[in-house]
PDB file of N, CA and C in Angstrom:
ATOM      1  N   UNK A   1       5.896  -9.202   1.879  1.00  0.00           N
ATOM      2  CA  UNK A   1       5.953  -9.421   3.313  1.00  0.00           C
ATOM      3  C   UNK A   1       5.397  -8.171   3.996  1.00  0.00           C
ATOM      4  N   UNK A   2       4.542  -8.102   5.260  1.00  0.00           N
ATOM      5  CA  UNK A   2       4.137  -7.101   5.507  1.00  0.00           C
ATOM      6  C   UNK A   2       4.948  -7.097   7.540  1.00  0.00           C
ATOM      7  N   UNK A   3       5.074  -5.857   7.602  1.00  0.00           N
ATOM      8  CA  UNK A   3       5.264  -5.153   8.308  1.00  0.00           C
ATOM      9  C   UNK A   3       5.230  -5.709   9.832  1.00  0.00           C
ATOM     10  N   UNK A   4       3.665  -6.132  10.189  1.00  0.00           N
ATOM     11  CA  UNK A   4       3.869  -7.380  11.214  1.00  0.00           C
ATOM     12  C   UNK A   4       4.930  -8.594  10.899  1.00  0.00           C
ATOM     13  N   UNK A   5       4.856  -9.266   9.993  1.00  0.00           N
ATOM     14  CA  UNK A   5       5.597 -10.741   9.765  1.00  0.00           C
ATOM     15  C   UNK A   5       7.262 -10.239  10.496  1.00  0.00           C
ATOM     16  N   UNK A   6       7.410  -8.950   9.181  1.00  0.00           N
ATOM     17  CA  UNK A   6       9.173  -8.289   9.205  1.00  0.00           C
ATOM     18  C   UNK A   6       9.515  -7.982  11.069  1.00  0.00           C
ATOM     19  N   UNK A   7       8.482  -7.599  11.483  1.00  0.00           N
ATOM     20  CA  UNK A   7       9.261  -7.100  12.889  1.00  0.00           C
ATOM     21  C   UNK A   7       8.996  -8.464  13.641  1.00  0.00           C
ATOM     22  N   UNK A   8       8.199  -9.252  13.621  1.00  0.00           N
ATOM     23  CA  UNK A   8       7.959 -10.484  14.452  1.00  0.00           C
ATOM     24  C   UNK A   8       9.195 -11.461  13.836  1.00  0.00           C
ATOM     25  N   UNK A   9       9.826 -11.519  12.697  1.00  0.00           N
ATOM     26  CA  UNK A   9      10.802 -12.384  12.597  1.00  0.00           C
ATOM     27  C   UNK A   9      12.575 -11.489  12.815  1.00  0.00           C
ATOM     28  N   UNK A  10      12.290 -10.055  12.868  1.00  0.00           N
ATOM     29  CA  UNK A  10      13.421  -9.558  13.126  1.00  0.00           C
ATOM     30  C   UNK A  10      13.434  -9.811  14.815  1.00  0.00           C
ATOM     31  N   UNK A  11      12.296 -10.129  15.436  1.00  0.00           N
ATOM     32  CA  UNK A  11      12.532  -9.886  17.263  1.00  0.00           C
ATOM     33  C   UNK A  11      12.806 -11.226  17.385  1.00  0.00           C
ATOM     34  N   UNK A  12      12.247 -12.383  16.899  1.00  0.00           N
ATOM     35  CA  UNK A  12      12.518 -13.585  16.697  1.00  0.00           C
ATOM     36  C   UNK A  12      13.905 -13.731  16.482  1.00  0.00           C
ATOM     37  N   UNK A  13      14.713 -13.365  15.495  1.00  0.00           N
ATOM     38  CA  UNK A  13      15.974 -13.734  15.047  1.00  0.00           C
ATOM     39  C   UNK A  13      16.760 -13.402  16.254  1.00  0.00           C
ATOM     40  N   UNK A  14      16.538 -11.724  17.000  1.00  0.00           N
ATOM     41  CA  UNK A  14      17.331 -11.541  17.735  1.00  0.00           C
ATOM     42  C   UNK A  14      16.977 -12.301  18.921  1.00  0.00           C
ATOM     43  N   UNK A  15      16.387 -12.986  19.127  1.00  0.00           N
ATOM     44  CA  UNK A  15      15.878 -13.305  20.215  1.00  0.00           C
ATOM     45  C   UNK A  15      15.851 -12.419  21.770  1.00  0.00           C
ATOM     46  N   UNK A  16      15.111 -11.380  21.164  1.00  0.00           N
ATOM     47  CA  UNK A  16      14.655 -10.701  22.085  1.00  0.00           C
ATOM     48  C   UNK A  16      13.083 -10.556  22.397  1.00  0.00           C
ATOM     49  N   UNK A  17      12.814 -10.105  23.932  1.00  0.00           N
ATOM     50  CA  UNK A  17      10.864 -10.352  23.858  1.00  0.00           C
ATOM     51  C   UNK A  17      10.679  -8.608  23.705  1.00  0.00           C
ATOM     52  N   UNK A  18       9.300  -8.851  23.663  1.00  0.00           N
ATOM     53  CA  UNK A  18       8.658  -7.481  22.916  1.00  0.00           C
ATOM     54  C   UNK A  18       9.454  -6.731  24.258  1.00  0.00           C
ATOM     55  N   UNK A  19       9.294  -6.599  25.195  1.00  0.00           N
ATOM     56  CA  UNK A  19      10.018  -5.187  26.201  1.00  0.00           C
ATOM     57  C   UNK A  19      11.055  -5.036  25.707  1.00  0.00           C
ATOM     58  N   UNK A  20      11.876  -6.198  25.533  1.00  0.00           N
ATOM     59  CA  UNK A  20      13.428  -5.507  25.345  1.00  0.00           C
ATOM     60  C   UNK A  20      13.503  -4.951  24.217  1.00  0.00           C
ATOM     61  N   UNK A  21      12.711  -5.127  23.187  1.00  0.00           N
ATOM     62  CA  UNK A  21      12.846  -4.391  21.802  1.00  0.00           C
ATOM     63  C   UNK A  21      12.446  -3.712  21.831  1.00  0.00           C
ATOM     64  N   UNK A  22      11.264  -3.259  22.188  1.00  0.00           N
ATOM     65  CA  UNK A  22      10.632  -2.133  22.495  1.00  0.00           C
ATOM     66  C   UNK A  22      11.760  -0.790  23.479  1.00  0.00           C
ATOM     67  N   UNK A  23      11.954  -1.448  24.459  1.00  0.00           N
ATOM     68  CA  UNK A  23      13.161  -0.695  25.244  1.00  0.00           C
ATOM     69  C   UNK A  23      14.143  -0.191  24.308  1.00  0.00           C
ATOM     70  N   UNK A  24      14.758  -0.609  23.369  1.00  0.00           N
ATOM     71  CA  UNK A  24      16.002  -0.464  22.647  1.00  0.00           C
ATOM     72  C   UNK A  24      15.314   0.384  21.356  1.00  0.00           C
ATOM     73  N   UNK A  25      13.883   0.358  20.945  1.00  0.00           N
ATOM     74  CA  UNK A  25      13.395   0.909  19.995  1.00  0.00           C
ATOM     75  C   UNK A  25      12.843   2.352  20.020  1.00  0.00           C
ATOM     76  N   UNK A  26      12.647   2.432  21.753  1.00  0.00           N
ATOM     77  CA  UNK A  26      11.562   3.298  21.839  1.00  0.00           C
ATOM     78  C   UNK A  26      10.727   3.653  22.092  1.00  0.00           C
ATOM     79  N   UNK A  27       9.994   2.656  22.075  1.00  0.00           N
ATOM     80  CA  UNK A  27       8.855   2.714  21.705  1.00  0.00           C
ATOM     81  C   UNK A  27       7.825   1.825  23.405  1.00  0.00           C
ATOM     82  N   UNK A  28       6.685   1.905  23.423  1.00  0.00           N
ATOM     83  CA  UNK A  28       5.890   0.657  24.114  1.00  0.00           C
ATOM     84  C   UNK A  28       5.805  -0.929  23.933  1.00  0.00           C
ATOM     85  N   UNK A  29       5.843  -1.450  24.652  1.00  0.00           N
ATOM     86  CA  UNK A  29       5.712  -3.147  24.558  1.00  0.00           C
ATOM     87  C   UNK A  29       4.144  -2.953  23.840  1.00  0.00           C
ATOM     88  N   UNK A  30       3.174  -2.311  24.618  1.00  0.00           N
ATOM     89  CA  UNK A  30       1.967  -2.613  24.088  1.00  0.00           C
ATOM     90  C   UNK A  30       1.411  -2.139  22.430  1.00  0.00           C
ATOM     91  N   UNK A  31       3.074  -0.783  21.878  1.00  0.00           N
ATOM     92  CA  UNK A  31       2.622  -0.612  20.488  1.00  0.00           C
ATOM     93  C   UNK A  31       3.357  -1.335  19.655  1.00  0.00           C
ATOM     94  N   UNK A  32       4.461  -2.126  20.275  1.00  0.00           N
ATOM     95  CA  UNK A  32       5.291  -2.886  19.649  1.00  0.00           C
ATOM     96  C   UNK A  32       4.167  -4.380  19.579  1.00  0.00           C
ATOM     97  N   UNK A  33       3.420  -5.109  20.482  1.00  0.00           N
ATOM     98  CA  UNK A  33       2.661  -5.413  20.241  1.00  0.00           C
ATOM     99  C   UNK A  33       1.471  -5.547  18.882  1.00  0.00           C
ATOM    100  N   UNK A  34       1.138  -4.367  18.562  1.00  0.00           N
ATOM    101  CA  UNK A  34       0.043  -3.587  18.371  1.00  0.00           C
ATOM    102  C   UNK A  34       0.441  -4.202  16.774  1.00  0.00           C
ATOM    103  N   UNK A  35       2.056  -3.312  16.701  1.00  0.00           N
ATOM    104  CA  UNK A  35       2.672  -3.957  15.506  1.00  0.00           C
ATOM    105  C   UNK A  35       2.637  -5.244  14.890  1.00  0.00           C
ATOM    106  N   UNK A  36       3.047  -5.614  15.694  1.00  0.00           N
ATOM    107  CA  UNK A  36       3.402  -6.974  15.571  1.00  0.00           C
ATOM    108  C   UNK A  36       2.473  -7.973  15.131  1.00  0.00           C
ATOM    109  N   UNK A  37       1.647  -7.445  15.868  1.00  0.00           N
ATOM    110  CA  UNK A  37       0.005  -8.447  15.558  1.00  0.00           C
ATOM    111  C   UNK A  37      -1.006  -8.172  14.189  1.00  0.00           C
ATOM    112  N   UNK A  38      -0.534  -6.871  14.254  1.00  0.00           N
ATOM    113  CA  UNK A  38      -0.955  -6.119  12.871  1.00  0.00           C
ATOM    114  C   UNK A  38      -1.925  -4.947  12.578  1.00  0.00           C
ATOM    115  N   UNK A  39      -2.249  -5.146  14.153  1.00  0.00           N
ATOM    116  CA  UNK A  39      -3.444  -4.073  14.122  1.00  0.00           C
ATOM    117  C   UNK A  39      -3.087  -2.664  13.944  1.00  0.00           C
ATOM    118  N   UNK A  40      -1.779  -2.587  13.949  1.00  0.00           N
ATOM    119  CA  UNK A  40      -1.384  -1.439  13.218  1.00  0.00           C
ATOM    120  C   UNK A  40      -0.386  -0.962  12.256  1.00  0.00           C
ATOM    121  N   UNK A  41      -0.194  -0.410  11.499  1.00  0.00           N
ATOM    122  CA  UNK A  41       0.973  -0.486  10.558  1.00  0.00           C
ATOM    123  C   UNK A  41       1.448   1.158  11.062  1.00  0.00           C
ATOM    124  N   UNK A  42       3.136   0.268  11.731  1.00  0.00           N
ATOM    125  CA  UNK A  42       4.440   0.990  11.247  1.00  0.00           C
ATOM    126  C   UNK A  42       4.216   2.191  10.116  1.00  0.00           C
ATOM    127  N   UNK A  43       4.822   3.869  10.582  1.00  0.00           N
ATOM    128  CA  UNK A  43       5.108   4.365   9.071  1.00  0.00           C
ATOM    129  C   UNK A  43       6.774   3.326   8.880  1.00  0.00           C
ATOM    130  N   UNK A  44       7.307   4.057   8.192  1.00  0.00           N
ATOM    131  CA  UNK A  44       8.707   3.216   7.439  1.00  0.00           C
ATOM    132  C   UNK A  44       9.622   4.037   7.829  1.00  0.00           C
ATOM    133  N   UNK A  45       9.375   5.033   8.916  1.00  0.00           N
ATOM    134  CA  UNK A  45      10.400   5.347   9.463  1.00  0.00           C
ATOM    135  C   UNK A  45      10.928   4.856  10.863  1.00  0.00           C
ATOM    136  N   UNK A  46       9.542   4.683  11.133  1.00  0.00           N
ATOM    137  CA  UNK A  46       9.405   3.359  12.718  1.00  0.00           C
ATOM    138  C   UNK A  46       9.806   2.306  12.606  1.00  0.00           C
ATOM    139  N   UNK A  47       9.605   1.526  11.194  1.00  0.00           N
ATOM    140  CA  UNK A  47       9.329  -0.041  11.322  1.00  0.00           C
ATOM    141  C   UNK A  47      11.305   0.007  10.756  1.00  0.00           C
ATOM    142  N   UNK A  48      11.974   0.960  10.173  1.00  0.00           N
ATOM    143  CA  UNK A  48      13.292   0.942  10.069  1.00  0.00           C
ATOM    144  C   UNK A  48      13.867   0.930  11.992  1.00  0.00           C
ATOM    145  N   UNK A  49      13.370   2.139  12.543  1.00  0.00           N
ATOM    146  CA  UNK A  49      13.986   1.472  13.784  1.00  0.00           C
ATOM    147  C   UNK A  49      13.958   0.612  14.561  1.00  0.00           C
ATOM    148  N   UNK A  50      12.485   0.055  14.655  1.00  0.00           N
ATOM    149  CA  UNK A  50      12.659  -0.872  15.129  1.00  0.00           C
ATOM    150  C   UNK A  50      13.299  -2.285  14.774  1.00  0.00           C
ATOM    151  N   UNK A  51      13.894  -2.107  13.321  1.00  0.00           N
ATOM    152  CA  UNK A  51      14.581  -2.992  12.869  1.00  0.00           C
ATOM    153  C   UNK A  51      15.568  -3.144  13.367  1.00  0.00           C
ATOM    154  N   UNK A  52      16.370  -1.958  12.991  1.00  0.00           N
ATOM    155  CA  UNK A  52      17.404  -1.626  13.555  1.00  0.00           C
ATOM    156  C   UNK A  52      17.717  -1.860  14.972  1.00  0.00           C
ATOM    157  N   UNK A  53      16.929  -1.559  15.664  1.00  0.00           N
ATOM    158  CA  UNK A  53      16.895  -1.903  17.687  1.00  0.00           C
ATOM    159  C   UNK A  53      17.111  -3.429  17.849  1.00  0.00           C
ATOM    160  N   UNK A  54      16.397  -4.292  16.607  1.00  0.00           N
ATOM    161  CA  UNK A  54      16.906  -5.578  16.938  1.00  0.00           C
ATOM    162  C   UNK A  54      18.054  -6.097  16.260  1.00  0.00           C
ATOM    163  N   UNK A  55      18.796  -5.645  15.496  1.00  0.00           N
ATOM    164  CA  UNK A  55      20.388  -5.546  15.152  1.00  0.00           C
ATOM    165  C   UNK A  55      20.359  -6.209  14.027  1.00  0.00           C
ATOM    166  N   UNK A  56      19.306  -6.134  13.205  1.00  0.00           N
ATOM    167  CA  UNK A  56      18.917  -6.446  11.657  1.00  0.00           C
ATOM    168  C   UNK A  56      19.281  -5.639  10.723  1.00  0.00           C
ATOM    169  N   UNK A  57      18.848  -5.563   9.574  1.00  0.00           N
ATOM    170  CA  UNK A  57      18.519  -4.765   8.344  1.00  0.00           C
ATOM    171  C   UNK A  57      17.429  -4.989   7.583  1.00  0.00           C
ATOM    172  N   UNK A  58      17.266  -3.961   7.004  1.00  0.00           N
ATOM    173  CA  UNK A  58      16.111  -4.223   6.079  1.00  0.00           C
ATOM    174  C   UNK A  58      16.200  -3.371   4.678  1.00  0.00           C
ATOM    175  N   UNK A  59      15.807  -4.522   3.665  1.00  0.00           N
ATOM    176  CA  UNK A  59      16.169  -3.817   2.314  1.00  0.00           C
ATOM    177  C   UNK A  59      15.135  -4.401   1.721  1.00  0.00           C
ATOM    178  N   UNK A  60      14.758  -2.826   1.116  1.00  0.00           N
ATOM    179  CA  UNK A  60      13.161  -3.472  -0.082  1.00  0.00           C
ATOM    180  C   UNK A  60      14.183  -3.131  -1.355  1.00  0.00           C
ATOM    181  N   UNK A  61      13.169  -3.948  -2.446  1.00  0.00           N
ATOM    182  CA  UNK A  61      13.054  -3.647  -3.792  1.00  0.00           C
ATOM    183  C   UNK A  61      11.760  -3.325  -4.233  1.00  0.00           C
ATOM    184  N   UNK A  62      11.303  -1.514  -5.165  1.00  0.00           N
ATOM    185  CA  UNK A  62      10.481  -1.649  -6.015  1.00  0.00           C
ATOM    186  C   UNK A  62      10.552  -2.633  -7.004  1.00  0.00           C
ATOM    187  N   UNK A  63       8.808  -2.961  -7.968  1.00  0.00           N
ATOM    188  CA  UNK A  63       8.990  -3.519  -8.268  1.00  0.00           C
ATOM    189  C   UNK A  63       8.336  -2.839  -9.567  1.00  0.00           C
ATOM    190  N   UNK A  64       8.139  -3.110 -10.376  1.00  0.00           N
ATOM    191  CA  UNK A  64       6.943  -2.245 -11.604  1.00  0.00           C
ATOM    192  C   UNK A  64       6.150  -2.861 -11.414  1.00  0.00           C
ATOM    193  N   UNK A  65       4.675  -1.788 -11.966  1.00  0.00           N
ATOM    194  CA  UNK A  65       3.347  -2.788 -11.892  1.00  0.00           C
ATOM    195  C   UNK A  65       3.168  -3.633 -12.807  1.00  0.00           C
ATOM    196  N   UNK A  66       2.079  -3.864 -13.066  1.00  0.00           N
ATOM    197  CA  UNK A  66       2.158  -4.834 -14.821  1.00  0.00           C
ATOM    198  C   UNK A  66       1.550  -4.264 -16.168  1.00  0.00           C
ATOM    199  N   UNK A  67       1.867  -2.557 -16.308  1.00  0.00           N
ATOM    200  CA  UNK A  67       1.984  -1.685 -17.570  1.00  0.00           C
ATOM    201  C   UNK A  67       3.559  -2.438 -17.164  1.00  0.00           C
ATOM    202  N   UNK A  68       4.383  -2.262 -16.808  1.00  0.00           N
ATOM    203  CA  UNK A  68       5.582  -1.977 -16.887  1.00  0.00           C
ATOM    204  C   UNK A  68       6.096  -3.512 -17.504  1.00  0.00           C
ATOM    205  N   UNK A  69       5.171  -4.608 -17.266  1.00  0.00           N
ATOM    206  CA  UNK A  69       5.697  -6.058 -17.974  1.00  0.00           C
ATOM    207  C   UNK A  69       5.370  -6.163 -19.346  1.00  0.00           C
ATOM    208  N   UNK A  70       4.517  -5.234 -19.404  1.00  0.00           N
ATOM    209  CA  UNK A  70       3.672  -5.283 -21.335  1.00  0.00           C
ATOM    210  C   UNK A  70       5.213  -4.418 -21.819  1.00  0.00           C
ATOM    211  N   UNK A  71       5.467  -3.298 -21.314  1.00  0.00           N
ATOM    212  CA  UNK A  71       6.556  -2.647 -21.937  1.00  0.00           C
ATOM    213  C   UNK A  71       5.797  -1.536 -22.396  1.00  0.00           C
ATOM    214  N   UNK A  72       4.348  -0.719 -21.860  1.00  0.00           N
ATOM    215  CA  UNK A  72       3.540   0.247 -22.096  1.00  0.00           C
ATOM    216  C   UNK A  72       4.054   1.147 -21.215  1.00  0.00           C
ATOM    217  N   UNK A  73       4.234   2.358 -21.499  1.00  0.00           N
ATOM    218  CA  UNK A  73       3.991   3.265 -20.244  1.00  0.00           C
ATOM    219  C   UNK A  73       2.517   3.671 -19.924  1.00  0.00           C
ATOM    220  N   UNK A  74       2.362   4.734 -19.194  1.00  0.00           N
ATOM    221  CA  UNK A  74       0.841   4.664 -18.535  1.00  0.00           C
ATOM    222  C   UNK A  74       0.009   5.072 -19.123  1.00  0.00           C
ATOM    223  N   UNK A  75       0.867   6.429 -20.108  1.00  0.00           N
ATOM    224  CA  UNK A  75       0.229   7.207 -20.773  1.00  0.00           C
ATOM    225  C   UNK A  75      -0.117   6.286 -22.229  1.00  0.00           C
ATOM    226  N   UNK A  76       0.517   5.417 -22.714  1.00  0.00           N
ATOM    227  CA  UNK A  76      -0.091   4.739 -23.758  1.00  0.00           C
ATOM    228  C   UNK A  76      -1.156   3.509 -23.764  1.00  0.00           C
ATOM    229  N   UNK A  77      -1.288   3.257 -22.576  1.00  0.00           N
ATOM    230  CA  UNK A  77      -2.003   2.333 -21.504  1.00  0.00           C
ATOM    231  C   UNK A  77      -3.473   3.296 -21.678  1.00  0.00           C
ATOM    232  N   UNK A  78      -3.131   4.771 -21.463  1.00  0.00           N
ATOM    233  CA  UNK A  78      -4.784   5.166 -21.428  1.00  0.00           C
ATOM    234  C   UNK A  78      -5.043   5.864 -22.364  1.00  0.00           C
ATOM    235  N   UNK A  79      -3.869   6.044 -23.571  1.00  0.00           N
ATOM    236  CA  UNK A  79      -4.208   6.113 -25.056  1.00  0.00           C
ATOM    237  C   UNK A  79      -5.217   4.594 -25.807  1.00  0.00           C
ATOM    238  N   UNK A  80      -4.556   3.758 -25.026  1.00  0.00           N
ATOM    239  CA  UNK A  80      -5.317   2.287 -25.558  1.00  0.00           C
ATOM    240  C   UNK A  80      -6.587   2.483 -25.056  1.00  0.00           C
ATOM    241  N   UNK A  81      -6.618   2.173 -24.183  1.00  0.00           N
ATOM    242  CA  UNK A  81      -8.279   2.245 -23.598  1.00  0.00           C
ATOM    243  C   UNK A  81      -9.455   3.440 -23.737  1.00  0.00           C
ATOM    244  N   UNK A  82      -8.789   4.586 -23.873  1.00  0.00           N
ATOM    245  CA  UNK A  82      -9.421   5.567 -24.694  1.00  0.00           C
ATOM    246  C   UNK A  82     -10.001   4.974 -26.000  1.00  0.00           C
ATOM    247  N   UNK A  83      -9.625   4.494 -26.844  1.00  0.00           N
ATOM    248  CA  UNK A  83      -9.193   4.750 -28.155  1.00  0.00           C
ATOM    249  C   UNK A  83     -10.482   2.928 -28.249  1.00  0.00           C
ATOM    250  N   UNK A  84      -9.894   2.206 -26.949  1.00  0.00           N
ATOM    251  CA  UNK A  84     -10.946   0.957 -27.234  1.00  0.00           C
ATOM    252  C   UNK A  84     -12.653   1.849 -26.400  1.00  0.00           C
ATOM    253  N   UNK A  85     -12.606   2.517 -26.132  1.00  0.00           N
ATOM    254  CA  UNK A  85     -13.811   3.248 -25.421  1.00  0.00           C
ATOM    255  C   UNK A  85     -14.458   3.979 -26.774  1.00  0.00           C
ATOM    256  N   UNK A  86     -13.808   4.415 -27.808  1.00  0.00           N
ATOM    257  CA  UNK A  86     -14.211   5.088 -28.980  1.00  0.00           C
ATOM    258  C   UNK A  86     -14.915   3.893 -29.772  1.00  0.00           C
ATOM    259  N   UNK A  87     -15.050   2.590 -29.421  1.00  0.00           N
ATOM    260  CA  UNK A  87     -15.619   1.618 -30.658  1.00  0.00           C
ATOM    261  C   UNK A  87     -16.700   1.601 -29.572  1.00  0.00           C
ATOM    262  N   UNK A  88     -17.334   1.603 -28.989  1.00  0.00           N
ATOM    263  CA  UNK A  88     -18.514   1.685 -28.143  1.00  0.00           C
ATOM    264  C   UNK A  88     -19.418   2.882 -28.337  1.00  0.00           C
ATOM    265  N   UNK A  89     -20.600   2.535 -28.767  1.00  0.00           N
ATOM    266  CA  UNK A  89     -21.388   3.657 -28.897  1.00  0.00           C
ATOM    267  C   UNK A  89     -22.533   4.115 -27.839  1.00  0.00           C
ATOM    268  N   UNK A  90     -22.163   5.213 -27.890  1.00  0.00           N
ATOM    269  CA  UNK A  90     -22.546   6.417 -26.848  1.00  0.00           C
ATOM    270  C   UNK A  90     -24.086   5.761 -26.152  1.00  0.00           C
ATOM    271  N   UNK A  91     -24.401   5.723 -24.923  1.00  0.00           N
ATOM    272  CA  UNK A  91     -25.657   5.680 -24.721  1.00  0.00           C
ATOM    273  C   UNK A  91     -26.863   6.580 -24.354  1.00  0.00           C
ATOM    274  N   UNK A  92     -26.164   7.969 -24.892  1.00  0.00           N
ATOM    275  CA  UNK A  92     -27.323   9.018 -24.852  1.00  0.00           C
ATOM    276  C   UNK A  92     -26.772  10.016 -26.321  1.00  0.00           C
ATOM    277  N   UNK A  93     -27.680  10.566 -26.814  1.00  0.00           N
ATOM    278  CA  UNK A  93     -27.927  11.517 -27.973  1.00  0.00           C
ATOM    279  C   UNK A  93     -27.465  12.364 -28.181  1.00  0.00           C
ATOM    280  N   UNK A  94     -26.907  12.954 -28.435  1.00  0.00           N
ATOM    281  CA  UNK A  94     -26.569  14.387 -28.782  1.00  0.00           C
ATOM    282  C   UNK A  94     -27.221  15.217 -27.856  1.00  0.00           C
ATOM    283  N   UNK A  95     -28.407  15.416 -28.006  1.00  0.00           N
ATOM    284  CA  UNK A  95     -29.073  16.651 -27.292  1.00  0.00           C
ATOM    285  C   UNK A  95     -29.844  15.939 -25.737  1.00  0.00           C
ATOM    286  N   UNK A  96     -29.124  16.746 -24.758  1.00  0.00           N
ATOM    287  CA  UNK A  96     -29.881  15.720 -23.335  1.00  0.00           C
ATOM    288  C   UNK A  96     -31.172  16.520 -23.484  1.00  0.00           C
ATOM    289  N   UNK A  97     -32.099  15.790 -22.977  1.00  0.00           N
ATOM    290  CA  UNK A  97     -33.265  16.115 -22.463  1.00  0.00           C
ATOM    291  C   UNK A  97     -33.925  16.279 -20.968  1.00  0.00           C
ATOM    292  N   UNK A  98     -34.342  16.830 -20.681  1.00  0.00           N
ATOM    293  CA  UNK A  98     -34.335  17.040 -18.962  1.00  0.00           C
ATOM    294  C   UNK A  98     -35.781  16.689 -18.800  1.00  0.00           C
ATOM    295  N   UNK A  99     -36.494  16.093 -17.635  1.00  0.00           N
ATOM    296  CA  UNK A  99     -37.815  15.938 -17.460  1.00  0.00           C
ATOM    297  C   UNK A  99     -38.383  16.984 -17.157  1.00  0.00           C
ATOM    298  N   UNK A 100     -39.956  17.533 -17.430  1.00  0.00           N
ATOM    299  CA  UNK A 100     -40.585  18.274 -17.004  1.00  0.00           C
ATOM    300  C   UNK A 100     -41.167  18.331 -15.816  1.00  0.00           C
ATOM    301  N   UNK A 101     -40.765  19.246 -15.063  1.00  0.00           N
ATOM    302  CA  UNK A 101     -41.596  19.496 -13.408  1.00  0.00           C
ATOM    303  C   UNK A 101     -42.136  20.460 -13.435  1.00  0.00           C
ATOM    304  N   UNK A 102     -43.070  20.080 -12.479  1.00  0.00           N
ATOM    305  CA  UNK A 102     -44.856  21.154 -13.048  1.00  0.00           C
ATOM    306  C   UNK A 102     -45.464  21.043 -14.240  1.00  0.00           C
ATOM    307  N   UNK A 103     -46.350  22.735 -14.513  1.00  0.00           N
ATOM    308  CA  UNK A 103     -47.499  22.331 -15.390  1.00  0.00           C
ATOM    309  C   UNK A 103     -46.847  22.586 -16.954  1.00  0.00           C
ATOM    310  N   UNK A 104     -46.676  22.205 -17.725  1.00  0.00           N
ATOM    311  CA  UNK A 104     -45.930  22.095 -18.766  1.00  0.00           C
ATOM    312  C   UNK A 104     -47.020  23.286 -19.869  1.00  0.00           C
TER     313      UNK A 104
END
């Protein structure tokens, strides 16, 4: 859920309009707006008060990425792919060669 949806259904629930939440938050109707619509994102210390101003709560859960569903940590994640990068052979030589500029 992002940030617009959360404050447009917390002002919704309370049934309050953007001034009065805004009034109780802090903040401007026109950035409470701003929010709301999406054109800007809340840090998470804002988008907590303004939760709060409309007499809500709000509770996240992390979640793991998907190393964390294989049961890899990260570091064995780029031991693997290292290690699948080693069956691929190199596409330049040992010794680079540089082009010649000017009279040789």
């Amino acid at each position: 859920m992002d940030a617009a949806l959360i404050i447009r259904t917390a002002r919704r629930h309370s049934k309050l309009s953007l001034r009065a939440l805004a009034a109780r938050a802090g903040t401007s109707h026109a950035t409470l707006s701003a929010y709301e619509n999406g054109r800007v994102d809340p840090t998470t210390t804002v988008l907590s008060r303004i939760i709060a101003a409309s007499g809500q709560s709000l509770e996240a859960t992390l979640l793991g990425g998907p190393s964390d569903l294989d049961g890899m940590t990260r570091g064995d994640e780029l031991i693997a792919v290292l290690q699948l990068a080693e069956q691929f052979p190199a596409r330049h030589g040992s010794h680079l060669q540089f082009p010649a500029f000017g009279p040789a």
